[in-house]
N, C-alpha and C. Protein backbone atom coordinates (compact mmCIF):
# COMPACT_ATOMS: atom_id res chain seq x y z
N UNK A 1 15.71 -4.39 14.27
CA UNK A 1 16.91 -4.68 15.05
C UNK A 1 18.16 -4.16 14.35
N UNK A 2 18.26 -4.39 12.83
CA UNK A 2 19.47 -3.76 12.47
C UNK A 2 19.24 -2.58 12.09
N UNK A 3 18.51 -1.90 12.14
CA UNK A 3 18.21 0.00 11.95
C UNK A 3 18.94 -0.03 13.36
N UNK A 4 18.23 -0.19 14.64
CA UNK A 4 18.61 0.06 15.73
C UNK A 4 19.77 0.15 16.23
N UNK A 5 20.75 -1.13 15.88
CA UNK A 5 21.75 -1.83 15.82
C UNK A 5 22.64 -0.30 15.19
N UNK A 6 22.17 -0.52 13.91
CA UNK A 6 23.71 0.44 13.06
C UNK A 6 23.71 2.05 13.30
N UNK A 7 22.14 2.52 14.27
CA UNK A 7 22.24 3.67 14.73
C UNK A 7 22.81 3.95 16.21
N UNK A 8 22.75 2.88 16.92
CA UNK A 8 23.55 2.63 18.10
C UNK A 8 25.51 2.99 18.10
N UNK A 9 25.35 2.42 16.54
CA UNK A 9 27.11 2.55 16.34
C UNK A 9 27.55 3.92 16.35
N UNK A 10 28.83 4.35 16.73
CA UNK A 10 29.43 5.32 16.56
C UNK A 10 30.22 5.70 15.29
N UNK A 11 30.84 4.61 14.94
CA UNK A 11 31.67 4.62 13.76
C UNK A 11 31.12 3.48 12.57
N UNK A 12 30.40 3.44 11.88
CA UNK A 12 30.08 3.00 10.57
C UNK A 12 30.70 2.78 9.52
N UNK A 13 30.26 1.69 9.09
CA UNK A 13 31.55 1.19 7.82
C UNK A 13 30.84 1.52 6.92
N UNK A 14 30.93 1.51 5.83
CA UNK A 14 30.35 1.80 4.72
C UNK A 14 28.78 0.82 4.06
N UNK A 15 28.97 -0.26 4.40
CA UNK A 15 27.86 -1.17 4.42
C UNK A 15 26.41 -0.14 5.54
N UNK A 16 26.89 -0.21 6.43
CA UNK A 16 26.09 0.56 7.56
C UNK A 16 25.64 2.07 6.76
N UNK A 17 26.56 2.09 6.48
CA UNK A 17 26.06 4.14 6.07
C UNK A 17 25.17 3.67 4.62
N UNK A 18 25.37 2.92 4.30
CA UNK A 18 24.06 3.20 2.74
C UNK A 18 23.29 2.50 3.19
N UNK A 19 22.80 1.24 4.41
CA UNK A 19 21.92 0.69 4.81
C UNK A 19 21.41 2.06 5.55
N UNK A 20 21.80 3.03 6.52
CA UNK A 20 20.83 3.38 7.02
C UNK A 20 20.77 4.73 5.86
N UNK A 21 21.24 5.12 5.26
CA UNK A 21 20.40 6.13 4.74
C UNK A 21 19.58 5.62 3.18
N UNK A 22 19.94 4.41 3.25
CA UNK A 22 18.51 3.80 2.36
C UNK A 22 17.16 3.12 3.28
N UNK A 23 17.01 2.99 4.55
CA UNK A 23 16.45 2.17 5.39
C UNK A 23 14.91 2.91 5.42
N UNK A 24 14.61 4.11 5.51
CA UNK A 24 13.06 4.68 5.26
C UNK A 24 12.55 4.05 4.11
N UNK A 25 13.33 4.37 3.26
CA UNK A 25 12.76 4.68 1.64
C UNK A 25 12.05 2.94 1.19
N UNK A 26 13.19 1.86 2.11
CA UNK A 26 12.33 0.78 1.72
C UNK A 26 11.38 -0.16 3.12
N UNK A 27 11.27 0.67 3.87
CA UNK A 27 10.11 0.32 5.14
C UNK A 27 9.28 0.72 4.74
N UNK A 28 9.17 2.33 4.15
CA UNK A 28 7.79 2.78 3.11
C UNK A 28 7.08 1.67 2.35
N UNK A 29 8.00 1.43 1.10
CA UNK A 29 7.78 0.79 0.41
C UNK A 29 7.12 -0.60 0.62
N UNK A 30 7.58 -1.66 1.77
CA UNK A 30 7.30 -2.31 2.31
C UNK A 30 6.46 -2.73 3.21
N UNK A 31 5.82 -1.43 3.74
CA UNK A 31 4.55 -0.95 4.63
C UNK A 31 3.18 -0.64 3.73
N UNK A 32 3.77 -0.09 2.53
CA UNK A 32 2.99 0.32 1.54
C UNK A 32 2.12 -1.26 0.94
N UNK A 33 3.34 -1.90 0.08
CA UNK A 33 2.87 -3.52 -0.21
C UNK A 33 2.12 -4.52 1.01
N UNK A 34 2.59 -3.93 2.20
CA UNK A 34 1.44 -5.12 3.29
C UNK A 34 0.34 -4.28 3.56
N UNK A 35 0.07 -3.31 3.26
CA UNK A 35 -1.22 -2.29 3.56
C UNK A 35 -1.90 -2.97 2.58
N UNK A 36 -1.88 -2.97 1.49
CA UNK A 36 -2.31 -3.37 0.73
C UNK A 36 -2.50 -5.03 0.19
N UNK A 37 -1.82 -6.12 1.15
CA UNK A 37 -2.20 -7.13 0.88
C UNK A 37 -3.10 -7.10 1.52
N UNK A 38 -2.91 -6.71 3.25
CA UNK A 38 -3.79 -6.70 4.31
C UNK A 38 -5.26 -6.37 3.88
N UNK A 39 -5.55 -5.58 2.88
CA UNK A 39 -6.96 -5.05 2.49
C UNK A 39 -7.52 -6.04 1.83
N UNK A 40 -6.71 -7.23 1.49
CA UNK A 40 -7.31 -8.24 0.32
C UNK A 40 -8.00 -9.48 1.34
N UNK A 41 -9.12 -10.10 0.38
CA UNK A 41 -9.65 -11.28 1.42
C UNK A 41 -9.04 -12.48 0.63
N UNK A 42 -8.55 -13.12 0.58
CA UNK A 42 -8.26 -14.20 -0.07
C UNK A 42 -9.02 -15.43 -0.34
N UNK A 43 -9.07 -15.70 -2.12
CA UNK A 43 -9.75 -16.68 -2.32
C UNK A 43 -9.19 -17.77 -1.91
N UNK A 44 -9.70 -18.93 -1.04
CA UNK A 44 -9.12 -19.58 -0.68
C UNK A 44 -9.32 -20.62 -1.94
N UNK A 45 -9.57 -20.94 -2.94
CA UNK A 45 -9.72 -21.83 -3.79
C UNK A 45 -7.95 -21.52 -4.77
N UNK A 46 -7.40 -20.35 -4.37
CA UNK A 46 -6.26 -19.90 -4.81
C UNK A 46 -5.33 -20.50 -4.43
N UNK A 47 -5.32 -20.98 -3.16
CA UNK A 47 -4.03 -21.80 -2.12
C UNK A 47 -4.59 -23.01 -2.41
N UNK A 48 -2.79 -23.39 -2.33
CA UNK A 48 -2.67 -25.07 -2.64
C UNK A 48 -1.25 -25.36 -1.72
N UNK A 49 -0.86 -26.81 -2.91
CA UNK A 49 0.61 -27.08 -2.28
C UNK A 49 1.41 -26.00 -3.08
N UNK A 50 2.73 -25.55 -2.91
CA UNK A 50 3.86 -24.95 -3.17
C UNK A 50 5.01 -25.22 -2.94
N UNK A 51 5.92 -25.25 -3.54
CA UNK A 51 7.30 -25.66 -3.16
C UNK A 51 7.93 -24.73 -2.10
N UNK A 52 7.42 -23.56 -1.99
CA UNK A 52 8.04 -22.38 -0.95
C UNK A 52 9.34 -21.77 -1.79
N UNK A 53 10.47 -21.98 -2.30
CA UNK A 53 11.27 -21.84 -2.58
C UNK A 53 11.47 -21.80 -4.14
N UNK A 54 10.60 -21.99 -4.85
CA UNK A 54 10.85 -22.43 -6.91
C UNK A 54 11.76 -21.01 -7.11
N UNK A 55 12.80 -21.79 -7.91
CA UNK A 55 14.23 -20.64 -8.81
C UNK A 55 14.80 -21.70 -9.53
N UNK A 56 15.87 -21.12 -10.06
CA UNK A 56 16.47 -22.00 -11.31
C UNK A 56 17.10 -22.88 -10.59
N UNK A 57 17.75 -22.85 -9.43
CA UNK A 57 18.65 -23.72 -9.18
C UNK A 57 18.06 -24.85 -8.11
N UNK A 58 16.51 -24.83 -8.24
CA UNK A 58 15.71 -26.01 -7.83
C UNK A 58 15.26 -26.79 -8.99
N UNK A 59 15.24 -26.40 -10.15
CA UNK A 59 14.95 -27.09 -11.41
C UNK A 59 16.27 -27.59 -12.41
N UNK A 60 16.13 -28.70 -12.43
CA UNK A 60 16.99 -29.66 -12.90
C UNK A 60 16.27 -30.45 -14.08
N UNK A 61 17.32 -30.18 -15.24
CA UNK A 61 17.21 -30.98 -16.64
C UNK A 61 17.69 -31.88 -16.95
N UNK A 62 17.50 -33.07 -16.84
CA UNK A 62 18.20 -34.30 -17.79
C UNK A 62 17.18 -34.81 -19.34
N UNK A 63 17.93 -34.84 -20.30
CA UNK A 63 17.28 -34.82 -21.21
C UNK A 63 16.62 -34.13 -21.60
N UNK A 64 15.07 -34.64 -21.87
CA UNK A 64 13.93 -34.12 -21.96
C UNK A 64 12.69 -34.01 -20.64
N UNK A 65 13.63 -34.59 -19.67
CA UNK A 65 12.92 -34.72 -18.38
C UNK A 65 13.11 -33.28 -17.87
N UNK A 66 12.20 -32.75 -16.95
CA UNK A 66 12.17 -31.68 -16.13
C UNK A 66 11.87 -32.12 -14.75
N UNK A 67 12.48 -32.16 -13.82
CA UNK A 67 12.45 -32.61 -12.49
C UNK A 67 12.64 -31.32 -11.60
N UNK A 68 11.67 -30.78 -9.82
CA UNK A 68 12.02 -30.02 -9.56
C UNK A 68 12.43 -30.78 -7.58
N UNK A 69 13.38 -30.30 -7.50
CA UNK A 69 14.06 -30.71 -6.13
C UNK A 69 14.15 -29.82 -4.65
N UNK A 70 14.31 -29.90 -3.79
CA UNK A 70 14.94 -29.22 -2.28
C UNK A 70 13.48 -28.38 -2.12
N UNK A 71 12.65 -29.68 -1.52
CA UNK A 71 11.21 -29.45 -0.80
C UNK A 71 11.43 -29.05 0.55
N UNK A 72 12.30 -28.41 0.96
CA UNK A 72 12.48 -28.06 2.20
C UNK A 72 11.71 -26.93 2.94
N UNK A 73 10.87 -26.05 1.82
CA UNK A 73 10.01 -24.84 2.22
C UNK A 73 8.55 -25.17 1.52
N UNK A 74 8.57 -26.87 1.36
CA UNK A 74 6.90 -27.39 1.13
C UNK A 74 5.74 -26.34 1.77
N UNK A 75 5.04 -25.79 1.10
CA UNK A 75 3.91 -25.26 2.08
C UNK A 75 2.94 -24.83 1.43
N UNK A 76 1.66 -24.80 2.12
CA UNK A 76 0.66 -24.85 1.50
C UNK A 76 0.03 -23.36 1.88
N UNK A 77 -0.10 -22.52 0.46
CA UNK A 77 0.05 -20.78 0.63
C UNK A 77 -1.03 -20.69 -1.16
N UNK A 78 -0.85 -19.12 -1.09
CA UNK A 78 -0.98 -18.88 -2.44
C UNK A 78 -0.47 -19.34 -3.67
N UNK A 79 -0.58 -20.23 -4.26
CA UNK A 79 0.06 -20.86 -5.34
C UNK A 79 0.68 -20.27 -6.05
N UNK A 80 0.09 -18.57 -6.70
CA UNK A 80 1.17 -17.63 -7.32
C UNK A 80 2.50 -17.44 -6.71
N UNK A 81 2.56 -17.71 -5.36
CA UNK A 81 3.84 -17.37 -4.59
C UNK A 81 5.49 -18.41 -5.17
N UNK A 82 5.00 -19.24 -5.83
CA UNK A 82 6.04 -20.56 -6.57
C UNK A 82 6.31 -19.18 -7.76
N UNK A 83 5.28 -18.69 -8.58
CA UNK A 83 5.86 -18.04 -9.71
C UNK A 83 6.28 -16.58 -9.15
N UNK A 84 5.69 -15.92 -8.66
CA UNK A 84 6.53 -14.42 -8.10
C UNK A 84 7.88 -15.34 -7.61
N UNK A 85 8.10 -16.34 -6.82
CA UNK A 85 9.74 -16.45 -6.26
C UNK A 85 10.86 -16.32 -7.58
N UNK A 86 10.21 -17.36 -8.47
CA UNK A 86 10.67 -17.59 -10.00
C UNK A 86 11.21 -16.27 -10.62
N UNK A 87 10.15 -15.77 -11.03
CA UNK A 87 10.05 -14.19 -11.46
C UNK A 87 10.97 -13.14 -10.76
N UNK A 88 10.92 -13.11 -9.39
CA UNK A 88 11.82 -12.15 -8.56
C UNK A 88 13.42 -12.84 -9.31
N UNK A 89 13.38 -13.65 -8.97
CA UNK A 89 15.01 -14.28 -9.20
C UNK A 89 15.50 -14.19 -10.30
N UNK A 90 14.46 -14.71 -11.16
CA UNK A 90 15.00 -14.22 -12.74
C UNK A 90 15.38 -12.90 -12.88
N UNK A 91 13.96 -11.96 -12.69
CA UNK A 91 14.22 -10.31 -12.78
C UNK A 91 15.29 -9.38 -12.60
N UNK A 92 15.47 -10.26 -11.13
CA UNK A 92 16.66 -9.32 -10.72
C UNK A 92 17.99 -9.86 -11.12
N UNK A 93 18.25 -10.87 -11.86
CA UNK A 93 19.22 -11.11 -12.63
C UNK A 93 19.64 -10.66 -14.20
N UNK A 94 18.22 -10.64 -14.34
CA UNK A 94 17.81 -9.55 -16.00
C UNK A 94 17.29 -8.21 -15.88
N UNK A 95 17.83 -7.37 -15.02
CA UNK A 95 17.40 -5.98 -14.29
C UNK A 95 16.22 -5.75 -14.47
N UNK A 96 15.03 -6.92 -13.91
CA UNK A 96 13.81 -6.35 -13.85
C UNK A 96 13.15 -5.73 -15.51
N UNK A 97 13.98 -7.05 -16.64
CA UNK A 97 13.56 -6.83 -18.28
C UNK A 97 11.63 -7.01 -18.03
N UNK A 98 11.00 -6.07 -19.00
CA UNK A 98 9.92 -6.10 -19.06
C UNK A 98 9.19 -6.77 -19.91
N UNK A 99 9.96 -7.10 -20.70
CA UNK A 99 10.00 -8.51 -22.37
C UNK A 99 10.03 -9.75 -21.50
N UNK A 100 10.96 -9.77 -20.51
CA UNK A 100 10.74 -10.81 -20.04
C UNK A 100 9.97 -11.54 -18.93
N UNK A 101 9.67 -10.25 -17.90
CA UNK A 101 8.48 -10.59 -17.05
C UNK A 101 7.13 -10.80 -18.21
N UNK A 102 6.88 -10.03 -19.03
CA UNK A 102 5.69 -10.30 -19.52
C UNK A 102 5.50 -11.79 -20.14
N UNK A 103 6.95 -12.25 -20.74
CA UNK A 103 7.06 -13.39 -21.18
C UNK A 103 6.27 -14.39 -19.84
N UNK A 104 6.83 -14.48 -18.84
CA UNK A 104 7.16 -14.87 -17.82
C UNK A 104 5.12 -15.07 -17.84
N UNK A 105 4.72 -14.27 -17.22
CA UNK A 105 3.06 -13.87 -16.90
C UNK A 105 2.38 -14.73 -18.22
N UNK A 106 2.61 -14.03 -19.63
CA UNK A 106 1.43 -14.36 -20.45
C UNK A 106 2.14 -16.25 -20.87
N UNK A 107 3.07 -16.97 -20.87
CA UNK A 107 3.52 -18.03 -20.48
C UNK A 107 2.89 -18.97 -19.73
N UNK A 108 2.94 -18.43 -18.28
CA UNK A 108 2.10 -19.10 -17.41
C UNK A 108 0.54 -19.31 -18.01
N UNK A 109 0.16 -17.76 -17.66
CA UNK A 109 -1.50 -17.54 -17.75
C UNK A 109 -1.81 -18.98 -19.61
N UNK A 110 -1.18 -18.77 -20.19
CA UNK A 110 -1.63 -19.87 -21.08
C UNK A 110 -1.98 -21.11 -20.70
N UNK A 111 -1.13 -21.99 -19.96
CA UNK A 111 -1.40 -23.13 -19.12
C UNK A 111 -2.22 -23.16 -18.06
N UNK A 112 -2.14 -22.24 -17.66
CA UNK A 112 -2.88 -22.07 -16.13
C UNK A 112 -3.23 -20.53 -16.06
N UNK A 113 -4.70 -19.97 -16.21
CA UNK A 113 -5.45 -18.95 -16.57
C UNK A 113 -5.19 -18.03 -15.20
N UNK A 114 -4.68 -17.14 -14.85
CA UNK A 114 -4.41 -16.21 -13.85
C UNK A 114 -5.37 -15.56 -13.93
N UNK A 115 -6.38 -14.91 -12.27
CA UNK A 115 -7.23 -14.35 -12.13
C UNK A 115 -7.03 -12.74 -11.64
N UNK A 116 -7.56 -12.23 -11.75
CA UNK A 116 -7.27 -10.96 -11.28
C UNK A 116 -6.96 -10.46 -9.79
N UNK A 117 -7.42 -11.44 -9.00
CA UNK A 117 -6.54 -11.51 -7.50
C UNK A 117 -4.98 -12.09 -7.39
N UNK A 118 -5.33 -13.27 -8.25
CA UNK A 118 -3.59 -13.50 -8.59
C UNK A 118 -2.51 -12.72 -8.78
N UNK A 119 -3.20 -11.86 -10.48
CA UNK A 119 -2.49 -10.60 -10.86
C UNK A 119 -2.24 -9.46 -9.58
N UNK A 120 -3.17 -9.81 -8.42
CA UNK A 120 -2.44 -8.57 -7.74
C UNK A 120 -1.82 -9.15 -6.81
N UNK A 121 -2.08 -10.20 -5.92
CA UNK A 121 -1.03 -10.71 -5.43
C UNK A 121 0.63 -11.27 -6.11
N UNK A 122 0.48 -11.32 -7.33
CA UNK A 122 2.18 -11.70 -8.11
C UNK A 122 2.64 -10.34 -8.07
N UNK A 123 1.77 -8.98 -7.93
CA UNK A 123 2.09 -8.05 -7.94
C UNK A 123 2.60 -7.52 -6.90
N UNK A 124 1.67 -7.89 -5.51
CA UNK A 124 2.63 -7.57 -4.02
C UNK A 124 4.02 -8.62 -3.93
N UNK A 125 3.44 -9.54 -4.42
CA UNK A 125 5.10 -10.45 -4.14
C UNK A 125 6.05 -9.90 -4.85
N UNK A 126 6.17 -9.18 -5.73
CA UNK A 126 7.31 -8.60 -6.34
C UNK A 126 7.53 -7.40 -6.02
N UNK A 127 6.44 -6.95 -5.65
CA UNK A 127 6.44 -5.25 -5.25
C UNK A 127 7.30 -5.05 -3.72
N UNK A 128 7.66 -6.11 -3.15
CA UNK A 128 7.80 -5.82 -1.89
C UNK A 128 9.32 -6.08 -1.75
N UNK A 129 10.22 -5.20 -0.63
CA UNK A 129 11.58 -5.34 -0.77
C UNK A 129 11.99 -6.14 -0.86
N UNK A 130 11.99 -7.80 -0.65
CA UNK A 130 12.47 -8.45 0.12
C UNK A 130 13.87 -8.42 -0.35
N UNK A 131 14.67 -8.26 -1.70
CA UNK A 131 15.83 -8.26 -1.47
C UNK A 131 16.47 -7.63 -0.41
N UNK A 132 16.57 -6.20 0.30
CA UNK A 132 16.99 -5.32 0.68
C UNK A 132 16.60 -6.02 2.33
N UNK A 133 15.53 -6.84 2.54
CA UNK A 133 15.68 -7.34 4.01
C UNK A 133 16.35 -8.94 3.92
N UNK A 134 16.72 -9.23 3.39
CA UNK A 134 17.23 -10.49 2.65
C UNK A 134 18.69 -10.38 3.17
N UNK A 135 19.25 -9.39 2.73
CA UNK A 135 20.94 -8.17 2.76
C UNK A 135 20.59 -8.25 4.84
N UNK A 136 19.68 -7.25 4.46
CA UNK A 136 19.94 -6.41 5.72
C UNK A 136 19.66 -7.74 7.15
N UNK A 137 18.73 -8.75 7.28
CA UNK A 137 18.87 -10.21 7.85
C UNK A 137 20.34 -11.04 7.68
N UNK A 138 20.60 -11.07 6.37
CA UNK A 138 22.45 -11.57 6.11
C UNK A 138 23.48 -10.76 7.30
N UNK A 139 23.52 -9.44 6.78
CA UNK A 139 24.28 -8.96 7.65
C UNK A 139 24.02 -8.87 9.06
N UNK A 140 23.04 -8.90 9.85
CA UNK A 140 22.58 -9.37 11.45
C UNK A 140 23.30 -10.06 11.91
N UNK A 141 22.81 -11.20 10.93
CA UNK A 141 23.69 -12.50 11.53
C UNK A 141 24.92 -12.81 11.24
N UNK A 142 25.11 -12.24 10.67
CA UNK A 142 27.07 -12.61 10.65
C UNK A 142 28.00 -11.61 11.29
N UNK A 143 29.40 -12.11 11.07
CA UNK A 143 30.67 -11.33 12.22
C UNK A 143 30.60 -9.80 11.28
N UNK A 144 30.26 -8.97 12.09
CA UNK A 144 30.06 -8.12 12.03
C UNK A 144 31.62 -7.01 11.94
N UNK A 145 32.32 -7.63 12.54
CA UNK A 145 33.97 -7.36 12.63
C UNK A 145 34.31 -7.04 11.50
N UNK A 146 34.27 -8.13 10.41
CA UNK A 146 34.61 -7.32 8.88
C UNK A 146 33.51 -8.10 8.00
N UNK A 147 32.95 -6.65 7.11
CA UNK A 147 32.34 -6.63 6.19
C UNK A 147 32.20 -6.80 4.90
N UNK A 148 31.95 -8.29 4.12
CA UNK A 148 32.49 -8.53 3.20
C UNK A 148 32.00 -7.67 1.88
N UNK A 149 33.20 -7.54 1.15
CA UNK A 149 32.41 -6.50 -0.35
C UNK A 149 31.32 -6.74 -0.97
N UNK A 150 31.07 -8.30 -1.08
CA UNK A 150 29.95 -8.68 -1.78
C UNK A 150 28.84 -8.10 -1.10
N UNK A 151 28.99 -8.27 0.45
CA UNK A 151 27.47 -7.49 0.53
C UNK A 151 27.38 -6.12 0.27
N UNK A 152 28.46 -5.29 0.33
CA UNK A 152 28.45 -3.96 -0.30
C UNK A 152 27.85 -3.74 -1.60
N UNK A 153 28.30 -4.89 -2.04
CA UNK A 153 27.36 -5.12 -3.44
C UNK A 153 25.91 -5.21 -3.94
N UNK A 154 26.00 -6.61 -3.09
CA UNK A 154 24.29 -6.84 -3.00
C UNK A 154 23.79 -5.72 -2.42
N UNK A 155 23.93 -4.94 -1.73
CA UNK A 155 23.09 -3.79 -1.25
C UNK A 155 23.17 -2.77 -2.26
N UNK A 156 24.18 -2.09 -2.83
CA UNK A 156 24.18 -1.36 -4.13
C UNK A 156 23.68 -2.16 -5.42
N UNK A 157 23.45 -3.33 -5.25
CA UNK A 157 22.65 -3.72 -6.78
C UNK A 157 20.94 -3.68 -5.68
N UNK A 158 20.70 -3.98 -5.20
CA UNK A 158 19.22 -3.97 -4.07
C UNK A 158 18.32 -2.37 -5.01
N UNK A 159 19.53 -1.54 -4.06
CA UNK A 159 19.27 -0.13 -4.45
C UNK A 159 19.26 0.56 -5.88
N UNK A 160 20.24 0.25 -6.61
CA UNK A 160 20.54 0.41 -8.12
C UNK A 160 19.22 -0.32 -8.90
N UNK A 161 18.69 -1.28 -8.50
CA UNK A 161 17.82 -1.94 -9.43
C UNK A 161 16.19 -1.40 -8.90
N UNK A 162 15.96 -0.81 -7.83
CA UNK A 162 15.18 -0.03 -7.12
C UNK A 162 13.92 0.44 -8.45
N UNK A 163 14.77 1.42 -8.76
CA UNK A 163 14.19 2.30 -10.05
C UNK A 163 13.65 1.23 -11.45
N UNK A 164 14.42 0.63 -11.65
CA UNK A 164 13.93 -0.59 -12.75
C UNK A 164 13.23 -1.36 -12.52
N UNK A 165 12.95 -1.71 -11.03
CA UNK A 165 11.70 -2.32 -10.23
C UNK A 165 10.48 -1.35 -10.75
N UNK A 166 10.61 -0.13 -10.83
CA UNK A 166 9.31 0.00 -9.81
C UNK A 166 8.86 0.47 -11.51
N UNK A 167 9.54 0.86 -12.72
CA UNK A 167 8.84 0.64 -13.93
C UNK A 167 9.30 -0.56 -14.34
N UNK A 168 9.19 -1.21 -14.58
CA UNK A 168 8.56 -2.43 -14.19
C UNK A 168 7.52 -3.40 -14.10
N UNK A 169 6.93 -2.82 -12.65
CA UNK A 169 6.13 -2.81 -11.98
C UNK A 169 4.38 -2.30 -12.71
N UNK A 170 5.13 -0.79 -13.05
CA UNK A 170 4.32 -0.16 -13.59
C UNK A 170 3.89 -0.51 -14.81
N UNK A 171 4.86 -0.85 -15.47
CA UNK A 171 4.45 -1.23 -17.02
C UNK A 171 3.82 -2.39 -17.25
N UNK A 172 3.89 -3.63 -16.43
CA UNK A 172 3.71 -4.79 -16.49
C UNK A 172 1.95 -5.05 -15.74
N UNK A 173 2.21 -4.26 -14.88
CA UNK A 173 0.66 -4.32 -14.09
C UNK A 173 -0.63 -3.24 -14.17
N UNK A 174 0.47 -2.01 -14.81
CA UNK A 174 -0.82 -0.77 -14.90
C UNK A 174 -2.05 -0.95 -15.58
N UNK A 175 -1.67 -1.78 -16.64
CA UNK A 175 -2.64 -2.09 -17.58
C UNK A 175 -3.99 -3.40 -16.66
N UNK A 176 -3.47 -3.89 -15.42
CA UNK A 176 -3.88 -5.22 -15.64
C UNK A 176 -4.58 -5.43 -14.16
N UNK A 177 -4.10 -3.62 -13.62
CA UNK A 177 -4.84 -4.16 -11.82
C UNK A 177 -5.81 -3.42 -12.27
């Protein structure tokens, strides 16, 4: 709808012109990651409960207590999907550091032993745009009249961090799919 939408326009703001001439490059990408979940059968002994939503600003510290809050996307899915949300959020706040995803992975896998379907599903959950449809859903729905900078932003950090994604990606999983 918003490819359609911003090719319909005549006059384009600047938000519009780097959405559509970035808009192939991550439908590929994104077609690419569900081709490839789609081929997977899923262990169902893998799915459980999930918070839907786990990031920093659902986890709350008092003391020595660790408490996690705003069950509003409760659902019962792939259980890796709580740590890829984690991981995405961190990453892309630490440009996709590879010290620290690995931290992140061999961390977990200590407490809780990650299987090699896991490893590739934490791998489609991160592999897949969603920042860039995240942006491009934001801007749909809002007044379209004026375009605020920040999303000019978020779409140039989306794109800018693109490349640091995808080694990354590579470095963190080549060894491990």
């Amino acid at each position: 709808k918003v490819k359609n939408y911003i090719r319909a326009k005549k006059k384009k703001n600047a938000f519009e012109m780097i959405f559509a001439g970035q808009y192939a490059a991550f439908t590929q990408k994104a077609e690419k990651v569900t081709d490839l979940l789609a081929a997977e059968e899923p262990d169902e002994k893998l799915s459980g409960f999930c918070h839907g939503d786990y990031n920093q600003h659902n986890v709350l510290f008092s003391g020595k207590r660790v408490s996690v809050a705003h069950f509003d996307s409760f659902s019962f899915q792939m259980q890796v999907s709580d740590l890829a949300n984690f991981m995405r959020k961190m990453l892309e706040k630490n440009n996709w550091n590879t010290g620290l995803g690995s931290d992140f992975i061999g961390t977990y896998d200590k407490v809780r032993r990650l299987s090699a379907q896991e490893l590739r599903y934490l791998y489609y959950y991160l592999a897949y745009p969603e920042k860039f449809w995240k942006i491009a859903n934001s801007y749909y729905h809002s007044n379209k009249a004026w375009i605020s900078v920040k999303s000019i932003e978020k779409l140039d950090v989306a794109i800018r961090q693109t490349e640091e994604k995808r080694r990354f990606l590579e470095e963190i999983f080549s060894f491990r799919l």
